[in-house]
PDB file of N, CA and C in Angstrom:
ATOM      1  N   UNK A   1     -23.809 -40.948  44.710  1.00  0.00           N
ATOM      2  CA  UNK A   1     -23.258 -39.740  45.267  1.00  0.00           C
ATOM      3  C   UNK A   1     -23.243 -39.890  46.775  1.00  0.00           C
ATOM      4  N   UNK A   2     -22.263 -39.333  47.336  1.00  0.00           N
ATOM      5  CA  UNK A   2     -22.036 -39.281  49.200  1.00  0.00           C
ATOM      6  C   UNK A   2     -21.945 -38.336  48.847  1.00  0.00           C
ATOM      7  N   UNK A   3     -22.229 -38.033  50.612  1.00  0.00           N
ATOM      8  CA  UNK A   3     -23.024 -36.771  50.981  1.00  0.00           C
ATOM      9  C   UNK A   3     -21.902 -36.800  52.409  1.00  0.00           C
ATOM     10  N   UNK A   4     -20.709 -35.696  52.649  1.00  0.00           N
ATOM     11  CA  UNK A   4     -20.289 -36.115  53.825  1.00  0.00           C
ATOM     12  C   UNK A   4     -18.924 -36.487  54.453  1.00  0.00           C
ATOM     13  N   UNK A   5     -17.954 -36.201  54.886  1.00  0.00           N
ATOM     14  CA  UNK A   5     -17.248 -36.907  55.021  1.00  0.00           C
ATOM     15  C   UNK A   5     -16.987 -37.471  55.804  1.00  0.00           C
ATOM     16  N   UNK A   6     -17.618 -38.289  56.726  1.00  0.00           N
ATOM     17  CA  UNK A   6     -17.910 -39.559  57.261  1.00  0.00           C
ATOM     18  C   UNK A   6     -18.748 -40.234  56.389  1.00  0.00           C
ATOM     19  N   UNK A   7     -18.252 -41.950  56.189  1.00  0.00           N
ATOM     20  CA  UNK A   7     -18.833 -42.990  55.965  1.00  0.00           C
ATOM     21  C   UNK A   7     -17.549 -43.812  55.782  1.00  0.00           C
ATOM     22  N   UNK A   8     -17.914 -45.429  55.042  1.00  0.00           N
ATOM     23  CA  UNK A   8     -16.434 -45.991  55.181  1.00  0.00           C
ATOM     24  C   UNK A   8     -16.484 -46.250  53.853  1.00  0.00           C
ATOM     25  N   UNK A   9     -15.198 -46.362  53.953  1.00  0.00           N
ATOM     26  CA  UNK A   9     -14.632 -46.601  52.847  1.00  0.00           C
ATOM     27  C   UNK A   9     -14.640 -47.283  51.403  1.00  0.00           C
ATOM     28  N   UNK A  10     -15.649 -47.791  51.731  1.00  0.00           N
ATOM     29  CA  UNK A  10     -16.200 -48.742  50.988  1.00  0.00           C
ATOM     30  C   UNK A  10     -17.153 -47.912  49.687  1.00  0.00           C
ATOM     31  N   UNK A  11     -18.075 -47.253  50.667  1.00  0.00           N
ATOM     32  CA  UNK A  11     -19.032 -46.211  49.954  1.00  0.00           C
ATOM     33  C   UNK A  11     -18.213 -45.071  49.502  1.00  0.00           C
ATOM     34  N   UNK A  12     -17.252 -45.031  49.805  1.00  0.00           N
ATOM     35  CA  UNK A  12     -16.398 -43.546  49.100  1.00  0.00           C
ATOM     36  C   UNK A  12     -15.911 -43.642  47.818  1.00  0.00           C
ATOM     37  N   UNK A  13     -15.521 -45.704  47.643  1.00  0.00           N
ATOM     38  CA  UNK A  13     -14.583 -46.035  47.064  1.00  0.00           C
ATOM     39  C   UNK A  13     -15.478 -45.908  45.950  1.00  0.00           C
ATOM     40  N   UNK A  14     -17.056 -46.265  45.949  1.00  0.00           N
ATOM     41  CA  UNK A  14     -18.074 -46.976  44.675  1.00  0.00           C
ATOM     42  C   UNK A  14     -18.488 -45.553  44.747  1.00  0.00           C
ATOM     43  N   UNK A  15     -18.676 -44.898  45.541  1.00  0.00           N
ATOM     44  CA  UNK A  15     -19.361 -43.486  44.757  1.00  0.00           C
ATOM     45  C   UNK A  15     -18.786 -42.724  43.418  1.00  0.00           C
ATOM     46  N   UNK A  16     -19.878 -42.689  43.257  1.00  0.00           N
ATOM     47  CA  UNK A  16     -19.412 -41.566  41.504  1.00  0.00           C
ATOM     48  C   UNK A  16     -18.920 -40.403  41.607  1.00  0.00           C
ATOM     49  N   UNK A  17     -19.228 -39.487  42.975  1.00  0.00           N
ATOM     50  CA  UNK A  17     -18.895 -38.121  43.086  1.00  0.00           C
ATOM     51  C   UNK A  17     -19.311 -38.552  44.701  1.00  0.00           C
ATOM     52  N   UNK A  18     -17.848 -37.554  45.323  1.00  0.00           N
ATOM     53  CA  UNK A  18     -18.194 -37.743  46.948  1.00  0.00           C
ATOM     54  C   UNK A  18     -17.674 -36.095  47.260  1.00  0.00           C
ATOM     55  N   UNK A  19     -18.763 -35.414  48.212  1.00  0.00           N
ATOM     56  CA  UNK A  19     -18.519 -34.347  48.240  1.00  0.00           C
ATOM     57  C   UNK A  19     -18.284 -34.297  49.840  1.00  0.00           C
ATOM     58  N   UNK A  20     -16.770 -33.524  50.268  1.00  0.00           N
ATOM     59  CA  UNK A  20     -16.238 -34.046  51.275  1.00  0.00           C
ATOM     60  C   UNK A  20     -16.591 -32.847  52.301  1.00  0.00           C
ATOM     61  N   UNK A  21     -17.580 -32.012  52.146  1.00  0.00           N
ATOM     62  CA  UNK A  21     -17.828 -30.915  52.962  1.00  0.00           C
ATOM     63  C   UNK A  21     -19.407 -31.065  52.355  1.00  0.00           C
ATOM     64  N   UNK A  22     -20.176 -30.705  53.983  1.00  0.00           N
ATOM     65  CA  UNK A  22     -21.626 -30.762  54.061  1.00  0.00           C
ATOM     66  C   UNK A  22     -22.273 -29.233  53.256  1.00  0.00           C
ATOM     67  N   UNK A  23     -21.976 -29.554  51.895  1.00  0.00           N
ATOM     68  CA  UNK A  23     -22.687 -28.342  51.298  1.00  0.00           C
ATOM     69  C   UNK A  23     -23.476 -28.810  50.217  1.00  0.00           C
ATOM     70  N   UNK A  24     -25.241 -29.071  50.530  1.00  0.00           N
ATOM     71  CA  UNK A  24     -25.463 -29.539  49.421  1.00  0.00           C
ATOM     72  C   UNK A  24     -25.583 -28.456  48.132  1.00  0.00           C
ATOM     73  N   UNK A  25     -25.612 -27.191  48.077  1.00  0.00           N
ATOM     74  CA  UNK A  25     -24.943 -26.765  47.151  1.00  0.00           C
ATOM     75  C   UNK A  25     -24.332 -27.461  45.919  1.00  0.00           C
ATOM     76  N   UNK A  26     -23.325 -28.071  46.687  1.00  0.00           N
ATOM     77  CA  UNK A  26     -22.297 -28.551  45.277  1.00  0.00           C
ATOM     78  C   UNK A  26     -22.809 -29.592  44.566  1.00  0.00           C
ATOM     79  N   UNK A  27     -24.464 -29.825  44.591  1.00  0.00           N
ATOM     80  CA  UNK A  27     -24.790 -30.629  44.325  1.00  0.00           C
ATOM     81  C   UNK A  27     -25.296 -30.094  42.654  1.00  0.00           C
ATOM     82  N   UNK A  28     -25.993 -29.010  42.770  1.00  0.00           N
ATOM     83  CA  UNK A  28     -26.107 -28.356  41.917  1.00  0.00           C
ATOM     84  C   UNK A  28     -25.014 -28.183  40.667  1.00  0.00           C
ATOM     85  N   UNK A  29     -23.916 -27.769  41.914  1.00  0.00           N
ATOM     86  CA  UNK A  29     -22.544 -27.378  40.792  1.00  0.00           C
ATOM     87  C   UNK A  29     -22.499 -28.932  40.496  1.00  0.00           C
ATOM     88  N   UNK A  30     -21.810 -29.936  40.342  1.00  0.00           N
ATOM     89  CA  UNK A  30     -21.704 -30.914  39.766  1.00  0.00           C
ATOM     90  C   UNK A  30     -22.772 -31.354  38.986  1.00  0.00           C
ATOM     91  N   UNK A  31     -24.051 -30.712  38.767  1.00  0.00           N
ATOM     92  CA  UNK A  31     -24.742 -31.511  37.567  1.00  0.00           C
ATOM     93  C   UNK A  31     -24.923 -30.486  36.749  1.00  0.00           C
ATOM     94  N   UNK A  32     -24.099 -28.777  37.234  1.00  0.00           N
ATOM     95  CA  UNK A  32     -24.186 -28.078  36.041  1.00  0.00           C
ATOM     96  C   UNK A  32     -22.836 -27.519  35.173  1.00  0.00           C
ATOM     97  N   UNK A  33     -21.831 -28.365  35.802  1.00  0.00           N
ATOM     98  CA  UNK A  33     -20.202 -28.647  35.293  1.00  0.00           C
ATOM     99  C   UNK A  33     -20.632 -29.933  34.770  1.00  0.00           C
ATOM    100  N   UNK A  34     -21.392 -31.008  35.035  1.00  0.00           N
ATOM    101  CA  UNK A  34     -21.258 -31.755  33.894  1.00  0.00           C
ATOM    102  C   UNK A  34     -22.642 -31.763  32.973  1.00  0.00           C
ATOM    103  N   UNK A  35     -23.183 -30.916  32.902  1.00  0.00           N
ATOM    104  CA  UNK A  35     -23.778 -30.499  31.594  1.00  0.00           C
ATOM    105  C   UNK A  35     -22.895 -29.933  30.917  1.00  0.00           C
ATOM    106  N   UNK A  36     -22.200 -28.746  31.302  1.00  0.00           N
ATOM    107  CA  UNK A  36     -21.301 -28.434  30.473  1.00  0.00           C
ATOM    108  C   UNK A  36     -19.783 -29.130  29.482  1.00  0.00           C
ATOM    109  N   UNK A  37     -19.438 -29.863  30.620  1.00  0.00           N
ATOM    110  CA  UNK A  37     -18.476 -31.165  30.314  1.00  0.00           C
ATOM    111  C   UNK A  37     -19.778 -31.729  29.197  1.00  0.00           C
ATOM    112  N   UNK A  38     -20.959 -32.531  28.903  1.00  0.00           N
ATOM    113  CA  UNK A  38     -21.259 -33.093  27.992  1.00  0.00           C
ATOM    114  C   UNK A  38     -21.259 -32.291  26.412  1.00  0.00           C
ATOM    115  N   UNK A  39     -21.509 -31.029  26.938  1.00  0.00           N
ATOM    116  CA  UNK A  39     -21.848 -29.973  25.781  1.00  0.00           C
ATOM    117  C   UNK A  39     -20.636 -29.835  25.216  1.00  0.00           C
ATOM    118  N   UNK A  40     -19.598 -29.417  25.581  1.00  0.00           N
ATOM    119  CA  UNK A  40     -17.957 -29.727  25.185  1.00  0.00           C
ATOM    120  C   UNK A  40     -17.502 -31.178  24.548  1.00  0.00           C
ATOM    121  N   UNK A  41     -17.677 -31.891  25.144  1.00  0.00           N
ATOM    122  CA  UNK A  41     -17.233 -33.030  24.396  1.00  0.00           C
ATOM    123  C   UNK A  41     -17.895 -33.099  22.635  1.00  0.00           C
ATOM    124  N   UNK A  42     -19.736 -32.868  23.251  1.00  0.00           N
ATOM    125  CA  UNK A  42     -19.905 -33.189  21.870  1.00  0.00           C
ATOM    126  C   UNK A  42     -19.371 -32.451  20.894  1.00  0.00           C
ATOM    127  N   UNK A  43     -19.059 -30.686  21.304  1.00  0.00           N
ATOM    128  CA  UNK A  43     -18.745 -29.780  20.537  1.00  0.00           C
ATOM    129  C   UNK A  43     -17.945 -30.233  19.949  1.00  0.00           C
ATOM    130  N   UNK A  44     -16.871 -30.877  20.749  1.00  0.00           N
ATOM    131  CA  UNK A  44     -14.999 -31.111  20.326  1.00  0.00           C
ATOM    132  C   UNK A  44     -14.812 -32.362  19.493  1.00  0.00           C
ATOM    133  N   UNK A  45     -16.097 -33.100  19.290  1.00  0.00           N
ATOM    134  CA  UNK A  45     -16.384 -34.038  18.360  1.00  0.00           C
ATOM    135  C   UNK A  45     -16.663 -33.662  16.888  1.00  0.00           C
ATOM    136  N   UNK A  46     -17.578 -32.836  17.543  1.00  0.00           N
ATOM    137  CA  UNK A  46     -18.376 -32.452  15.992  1.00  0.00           C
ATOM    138  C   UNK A  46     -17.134 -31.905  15.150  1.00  0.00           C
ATOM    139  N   UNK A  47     -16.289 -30.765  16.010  1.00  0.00           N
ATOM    140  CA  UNK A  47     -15.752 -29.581  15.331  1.00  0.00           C
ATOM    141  C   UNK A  47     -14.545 -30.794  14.627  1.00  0.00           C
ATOM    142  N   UNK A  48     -14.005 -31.778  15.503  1.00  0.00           N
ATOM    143  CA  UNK A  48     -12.825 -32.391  15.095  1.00  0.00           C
ATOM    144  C   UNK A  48     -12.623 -32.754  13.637  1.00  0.00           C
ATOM    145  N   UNK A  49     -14.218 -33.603  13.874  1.00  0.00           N
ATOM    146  CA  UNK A  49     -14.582 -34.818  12.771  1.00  0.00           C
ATOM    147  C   UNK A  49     -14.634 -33.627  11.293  1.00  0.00           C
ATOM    148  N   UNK A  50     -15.173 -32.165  11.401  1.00  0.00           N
ATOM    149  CA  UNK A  50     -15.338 -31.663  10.669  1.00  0.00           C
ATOM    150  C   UNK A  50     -14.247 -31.508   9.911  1.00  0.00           C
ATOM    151  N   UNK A  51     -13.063 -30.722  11.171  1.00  0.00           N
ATOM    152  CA  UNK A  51     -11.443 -30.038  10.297  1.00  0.00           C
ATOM    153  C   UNK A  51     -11.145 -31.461  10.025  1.00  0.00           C
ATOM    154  N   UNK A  52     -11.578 -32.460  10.519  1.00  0.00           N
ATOM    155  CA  UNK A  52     -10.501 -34.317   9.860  1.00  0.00           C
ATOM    156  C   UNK A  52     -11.339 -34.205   7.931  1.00  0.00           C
ATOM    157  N   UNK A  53     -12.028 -33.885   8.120  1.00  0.00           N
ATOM    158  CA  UNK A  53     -13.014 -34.348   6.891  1.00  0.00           C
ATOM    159  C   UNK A  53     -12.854 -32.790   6.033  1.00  0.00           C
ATOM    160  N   UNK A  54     -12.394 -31.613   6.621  1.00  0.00           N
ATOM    161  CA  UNK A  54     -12.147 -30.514   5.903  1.00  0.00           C
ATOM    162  C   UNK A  54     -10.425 -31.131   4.780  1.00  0.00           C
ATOM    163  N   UNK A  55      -9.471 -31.170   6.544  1.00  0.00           N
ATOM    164  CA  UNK A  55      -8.082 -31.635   5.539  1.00  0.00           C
ATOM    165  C   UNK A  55      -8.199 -33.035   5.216  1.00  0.00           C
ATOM    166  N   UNK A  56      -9.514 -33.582   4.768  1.00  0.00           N
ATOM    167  CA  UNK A  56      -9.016 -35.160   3.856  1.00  0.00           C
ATOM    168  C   UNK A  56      -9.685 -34.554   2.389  1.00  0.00           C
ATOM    169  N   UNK A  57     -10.218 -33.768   2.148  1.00  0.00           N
ATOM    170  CA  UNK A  57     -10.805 -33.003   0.936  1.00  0.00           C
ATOM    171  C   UNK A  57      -9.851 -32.465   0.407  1.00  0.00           C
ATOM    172  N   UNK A  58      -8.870 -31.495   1.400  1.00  0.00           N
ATOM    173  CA  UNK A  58      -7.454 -30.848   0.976  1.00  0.00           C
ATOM    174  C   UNK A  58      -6.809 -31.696   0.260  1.00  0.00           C
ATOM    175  N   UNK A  59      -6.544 -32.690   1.180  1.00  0.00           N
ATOM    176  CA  UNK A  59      -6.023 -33.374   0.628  1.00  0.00           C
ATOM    177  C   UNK A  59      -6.170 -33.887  -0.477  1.00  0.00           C
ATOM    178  N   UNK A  60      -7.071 -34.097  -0.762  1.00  0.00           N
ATOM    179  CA  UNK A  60      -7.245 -35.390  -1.880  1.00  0.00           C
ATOM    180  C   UNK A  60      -7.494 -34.513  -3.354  1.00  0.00           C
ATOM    181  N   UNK A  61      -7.880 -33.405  -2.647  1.00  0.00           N
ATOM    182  CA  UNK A  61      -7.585 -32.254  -4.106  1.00  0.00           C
ATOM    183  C   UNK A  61      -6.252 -32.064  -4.391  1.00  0.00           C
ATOM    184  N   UNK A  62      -5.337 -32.118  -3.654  1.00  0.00           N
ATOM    185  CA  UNK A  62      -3.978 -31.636  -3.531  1.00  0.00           C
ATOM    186  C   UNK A  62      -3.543 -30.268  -3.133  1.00  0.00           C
ATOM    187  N   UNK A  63      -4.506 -29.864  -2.219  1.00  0.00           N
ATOM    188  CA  UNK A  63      -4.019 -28.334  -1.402  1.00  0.00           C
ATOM    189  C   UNK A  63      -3.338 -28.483  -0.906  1.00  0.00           C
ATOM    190  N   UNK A  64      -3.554 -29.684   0.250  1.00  0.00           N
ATOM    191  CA  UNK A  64      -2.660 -29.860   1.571  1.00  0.00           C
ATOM    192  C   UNK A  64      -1.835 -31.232   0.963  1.00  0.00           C
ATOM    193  N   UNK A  65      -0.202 -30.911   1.180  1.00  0.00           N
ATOM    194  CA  UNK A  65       0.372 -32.275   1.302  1.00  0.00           C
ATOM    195  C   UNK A  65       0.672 -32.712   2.727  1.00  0.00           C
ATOM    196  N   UNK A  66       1.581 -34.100   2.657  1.00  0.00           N
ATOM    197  CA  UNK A  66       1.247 -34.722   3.988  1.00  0.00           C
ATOM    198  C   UNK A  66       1.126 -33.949   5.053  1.00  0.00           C
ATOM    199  N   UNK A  67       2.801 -33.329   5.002  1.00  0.00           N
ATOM    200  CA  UNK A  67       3.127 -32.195   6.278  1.00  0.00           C
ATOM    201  C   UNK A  67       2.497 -30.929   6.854  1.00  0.00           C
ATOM    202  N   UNK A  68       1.698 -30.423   5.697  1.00  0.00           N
ATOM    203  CA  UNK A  68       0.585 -29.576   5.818  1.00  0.00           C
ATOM    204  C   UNK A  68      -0.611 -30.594   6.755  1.00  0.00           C
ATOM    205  N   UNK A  69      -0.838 -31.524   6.237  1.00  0.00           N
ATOM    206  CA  UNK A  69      -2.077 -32.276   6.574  1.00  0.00           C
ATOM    207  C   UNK A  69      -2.109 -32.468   8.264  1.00  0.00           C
ATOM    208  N   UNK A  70      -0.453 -33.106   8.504  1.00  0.00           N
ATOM    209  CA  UNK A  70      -0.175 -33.324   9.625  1.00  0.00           C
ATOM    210  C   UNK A  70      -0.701 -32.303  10.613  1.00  0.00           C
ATOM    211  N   UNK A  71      -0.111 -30.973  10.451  1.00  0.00           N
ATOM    212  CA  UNK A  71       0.228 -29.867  11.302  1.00  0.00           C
ATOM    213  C   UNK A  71      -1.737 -29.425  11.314  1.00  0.00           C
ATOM    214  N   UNK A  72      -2.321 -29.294  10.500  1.00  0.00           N
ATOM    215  CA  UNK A  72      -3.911 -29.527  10.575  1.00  0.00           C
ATOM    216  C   UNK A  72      -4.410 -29.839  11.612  1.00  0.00           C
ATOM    217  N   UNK A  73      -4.334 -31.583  11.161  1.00  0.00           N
ATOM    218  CA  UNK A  73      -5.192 -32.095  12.078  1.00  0.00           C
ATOM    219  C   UNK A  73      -4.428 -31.913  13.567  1.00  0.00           C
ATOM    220  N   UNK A  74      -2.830 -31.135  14.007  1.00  0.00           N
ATOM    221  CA  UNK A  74      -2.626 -31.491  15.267  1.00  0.00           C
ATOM    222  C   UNK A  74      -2.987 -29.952  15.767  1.00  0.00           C
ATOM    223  N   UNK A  75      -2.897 -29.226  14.954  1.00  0.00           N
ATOM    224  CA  UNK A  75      -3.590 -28.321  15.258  1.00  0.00           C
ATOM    225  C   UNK A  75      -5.261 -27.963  15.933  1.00  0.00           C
ATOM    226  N   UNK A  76      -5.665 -28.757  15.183  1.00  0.00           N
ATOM    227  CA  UNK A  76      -7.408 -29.013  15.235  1.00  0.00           C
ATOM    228  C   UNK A  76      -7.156 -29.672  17.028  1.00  0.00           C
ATOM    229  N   UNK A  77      -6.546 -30.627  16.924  1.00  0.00           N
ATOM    230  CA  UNK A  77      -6.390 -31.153  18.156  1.00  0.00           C
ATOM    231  C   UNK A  77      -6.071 -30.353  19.431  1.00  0.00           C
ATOM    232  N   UNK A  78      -4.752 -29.867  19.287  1.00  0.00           N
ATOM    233  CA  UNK A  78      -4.697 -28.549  19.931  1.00  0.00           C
ATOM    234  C   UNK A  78      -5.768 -27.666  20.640  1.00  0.00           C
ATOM    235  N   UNK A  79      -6.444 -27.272  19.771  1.00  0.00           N
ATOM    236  CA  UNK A  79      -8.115 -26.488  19.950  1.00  0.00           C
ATOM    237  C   UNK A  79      -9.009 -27.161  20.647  1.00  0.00           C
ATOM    238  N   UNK A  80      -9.149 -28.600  20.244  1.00  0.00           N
ATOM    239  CA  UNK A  80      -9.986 -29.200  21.242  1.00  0.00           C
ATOM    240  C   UNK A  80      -9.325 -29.618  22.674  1.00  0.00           C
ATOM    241  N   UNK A  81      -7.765 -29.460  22.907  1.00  0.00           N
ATOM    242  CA  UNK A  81      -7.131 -29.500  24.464  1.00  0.00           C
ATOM    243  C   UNK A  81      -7.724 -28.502  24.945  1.00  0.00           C
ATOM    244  N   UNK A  82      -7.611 -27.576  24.128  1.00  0.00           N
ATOM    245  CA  UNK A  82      -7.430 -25.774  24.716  1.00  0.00           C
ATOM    246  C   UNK A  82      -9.050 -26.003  25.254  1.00  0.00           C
ATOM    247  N   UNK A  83      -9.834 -25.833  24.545  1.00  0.00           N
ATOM    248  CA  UNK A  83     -11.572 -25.762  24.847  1.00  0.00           C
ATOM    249  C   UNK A  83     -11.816 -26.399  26.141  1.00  0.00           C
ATOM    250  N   UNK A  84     -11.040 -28.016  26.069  1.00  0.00           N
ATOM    251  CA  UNK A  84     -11.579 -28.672  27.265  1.00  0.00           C
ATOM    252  C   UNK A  84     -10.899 -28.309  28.099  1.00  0.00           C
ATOM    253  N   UNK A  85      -9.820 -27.646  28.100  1.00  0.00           N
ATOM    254  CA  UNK A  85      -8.888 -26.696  29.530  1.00  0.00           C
ATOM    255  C   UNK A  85      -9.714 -25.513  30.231  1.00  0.00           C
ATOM    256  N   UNK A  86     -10.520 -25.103  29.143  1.00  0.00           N
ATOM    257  CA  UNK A  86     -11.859 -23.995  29.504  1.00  0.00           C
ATOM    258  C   UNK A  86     -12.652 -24.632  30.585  1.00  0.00           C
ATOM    259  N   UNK A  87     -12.919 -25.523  30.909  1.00  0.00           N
ATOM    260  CA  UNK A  87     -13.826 -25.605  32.061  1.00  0.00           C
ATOM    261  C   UNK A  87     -13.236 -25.965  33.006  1.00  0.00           C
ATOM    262  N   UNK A  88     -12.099 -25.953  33.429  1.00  0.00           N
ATOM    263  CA  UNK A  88     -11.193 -25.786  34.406  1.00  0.00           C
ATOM    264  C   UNK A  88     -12.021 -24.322  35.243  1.00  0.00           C
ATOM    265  N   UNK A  89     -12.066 -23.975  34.198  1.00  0.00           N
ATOM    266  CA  UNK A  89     -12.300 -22.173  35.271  1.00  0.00           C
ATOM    267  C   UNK A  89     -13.876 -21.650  34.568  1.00  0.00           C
ATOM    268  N   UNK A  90     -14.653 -22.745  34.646  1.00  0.00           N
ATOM    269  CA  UNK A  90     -16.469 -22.612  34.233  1.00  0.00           C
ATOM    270  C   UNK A  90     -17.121 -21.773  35.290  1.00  0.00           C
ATOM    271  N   UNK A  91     -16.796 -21.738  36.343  1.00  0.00           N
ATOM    272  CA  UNK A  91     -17.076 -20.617  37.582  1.00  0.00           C
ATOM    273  C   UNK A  91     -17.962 -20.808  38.301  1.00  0.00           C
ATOM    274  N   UNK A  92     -18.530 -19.813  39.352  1.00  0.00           N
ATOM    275  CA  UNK A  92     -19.743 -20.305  40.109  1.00  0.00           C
ATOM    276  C   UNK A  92     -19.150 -21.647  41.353  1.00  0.00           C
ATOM    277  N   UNK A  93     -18.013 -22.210  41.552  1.00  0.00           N
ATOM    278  CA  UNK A  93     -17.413 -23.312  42.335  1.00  0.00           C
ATOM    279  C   UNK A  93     -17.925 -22.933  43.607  1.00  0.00           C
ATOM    280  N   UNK A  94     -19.087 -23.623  44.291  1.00  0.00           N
ATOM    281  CA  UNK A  94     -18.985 -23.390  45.196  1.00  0.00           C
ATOM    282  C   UNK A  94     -18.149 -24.090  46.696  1.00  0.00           C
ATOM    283  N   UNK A  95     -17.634 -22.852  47.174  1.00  0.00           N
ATOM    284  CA  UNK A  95     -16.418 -23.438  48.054  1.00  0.00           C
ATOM    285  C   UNK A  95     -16.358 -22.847  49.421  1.00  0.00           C
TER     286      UNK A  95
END
């Protein structure tokens, strides 16, 4: 992490997170946007793998045919864009 915006370029380039105004503040916010970023992902895993494994049951009973199946899982997908578009606006940014 940099701290700053002075240093060269070099250190800006390898830093993981460079915060370009002297507020250590945002130091906070970045390790509690990516707690949340980890908590989301796993969510959008779990929930995926679930509706994939809900419509392959459909399926294989014969509820859902292909085109049903399709629109499912892009649906399911859908939901997990939408969720991870949610922390776009997680709040608290300090600015």
């Amino acid at each position: 992490m940099l701290l700053g915006a002075l240093g060269s370029d070099a250190a800006i380039e390898s830093a993981d997170a460079v915060i370009v105004r002297d507020n250590v503040d945002a130091i906070e916010y970045l390790f509690r946007i990516a707690k949340k970023t980890r908590k989301r992902i796993t969510l959008n895993l779990c929930v995926s793998l679930a509706l994939n494994a809900l419509a392959v049951a459909l399926a294989i009973t014969g509820v859902l045919n292909t085109v049903s199946g399709a629109l499912f899982h892009n649906c399911g997908s859908g939901g997990v864009v939408i969720r991870a578009f949610v922390l776009l606006f997680a709040g608290n940014n300090p600015r």
